[in-house]
Protein backbone atom coordinates (compact mmCIF):
# COMPACT_ATOMS: atom_id res chain seq x y z
CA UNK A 1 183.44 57.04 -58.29
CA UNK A 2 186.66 55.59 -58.09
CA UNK A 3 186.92 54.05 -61.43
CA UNK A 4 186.06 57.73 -62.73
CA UNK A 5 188.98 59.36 -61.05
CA UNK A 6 191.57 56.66 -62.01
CA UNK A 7 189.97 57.45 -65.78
CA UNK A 8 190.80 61.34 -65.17
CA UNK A 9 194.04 60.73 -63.84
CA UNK A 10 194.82 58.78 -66.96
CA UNK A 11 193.46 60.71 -69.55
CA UNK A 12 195.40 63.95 -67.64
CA UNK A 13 198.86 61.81 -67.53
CA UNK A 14 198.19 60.89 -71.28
CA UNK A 15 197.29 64.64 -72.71
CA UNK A 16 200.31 65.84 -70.86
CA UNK A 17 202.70 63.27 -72.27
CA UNK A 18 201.11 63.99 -75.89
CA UNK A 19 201.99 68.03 -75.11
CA UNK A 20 205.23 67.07 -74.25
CA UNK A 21 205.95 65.27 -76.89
CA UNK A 22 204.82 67.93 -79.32
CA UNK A 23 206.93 70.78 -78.08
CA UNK A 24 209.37 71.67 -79.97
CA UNK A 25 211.66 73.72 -77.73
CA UNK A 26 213.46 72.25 -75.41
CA UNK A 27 212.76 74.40 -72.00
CA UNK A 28 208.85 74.49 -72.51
CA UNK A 29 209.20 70.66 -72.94
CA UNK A 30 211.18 70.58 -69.20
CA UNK A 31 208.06 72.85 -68.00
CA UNK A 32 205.72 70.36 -70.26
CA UNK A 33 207.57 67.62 -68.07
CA UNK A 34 206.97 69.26 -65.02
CA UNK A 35 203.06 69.18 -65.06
CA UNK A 36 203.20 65.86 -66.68
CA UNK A 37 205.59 64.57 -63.08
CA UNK A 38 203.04 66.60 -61.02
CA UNK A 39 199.94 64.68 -63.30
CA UNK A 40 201.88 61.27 -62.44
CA UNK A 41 201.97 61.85 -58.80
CA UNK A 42 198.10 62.61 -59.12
CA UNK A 43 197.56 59.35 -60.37
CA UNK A 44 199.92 57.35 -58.18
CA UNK A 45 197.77 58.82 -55.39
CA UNK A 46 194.77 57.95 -56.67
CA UNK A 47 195.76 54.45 -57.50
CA UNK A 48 196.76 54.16 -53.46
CA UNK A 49 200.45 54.54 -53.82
CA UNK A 50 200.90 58.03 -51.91
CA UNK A 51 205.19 57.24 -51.26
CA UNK A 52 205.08 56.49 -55.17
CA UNK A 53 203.42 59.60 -55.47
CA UNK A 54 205.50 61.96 -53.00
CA UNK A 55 208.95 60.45 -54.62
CA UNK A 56 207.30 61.60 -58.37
CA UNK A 57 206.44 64.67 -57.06
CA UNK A 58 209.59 65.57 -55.82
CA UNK A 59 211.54 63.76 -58.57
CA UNK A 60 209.66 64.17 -61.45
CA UNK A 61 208.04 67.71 -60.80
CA UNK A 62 211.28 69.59 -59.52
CA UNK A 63 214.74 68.18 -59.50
CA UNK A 64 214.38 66.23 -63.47
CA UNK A 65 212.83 69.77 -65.14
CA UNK A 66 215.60 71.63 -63.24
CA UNK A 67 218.18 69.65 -64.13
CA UNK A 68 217.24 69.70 -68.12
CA UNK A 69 216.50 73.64 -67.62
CA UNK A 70 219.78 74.40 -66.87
CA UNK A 71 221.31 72.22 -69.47
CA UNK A 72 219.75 73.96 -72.00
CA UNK A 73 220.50 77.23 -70.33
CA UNK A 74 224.06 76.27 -70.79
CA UNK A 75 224.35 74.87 -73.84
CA UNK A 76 222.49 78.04 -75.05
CA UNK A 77 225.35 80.39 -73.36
CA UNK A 78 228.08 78.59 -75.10
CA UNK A 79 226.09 79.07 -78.60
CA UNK A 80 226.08 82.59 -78.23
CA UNK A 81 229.48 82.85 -77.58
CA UNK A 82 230.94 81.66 -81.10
């Protein structure tokens, strides 16, 4: 049973990295990101590494997308203005 999880966890981690990868514009990649932080702090759980697991989910699920999000929401306002 256990083997099968870790196997899920992977294969979940790996199709959201490919998705990722593949987007072209740059806020639904930070939203890509997002589920593939919250996919990584699945599998740190599951692997038996639950303080790994909060610090991705907090990290890598909110404050990284955010961060990139409004980037690209500025950059965006100072293209429109020329």
């Amino acid at each position: 049973m256990d083997d099968a999880l870790v196997v899920a966890a992977l294969l979940l981690v790996a199709a959201a990295a490919t998705v990722a990868v593949f987007q072209r514009d740059p806020a639904r990649q930070a939203i890509v990101l997002s589920l593939l932080g919250l996919a990584l702090a699945v599998l740190f759980t599951v692997l038996q590494a639950p303080d790994v697991g909060l610090a991705q989910l907090a990290v890598g699920s909110a404050v990284t997308p955010l961060m990139i999000l409004l980037a690209v929401r500025k950059v965006r306002r100072k293209g429109h203005r020329k």
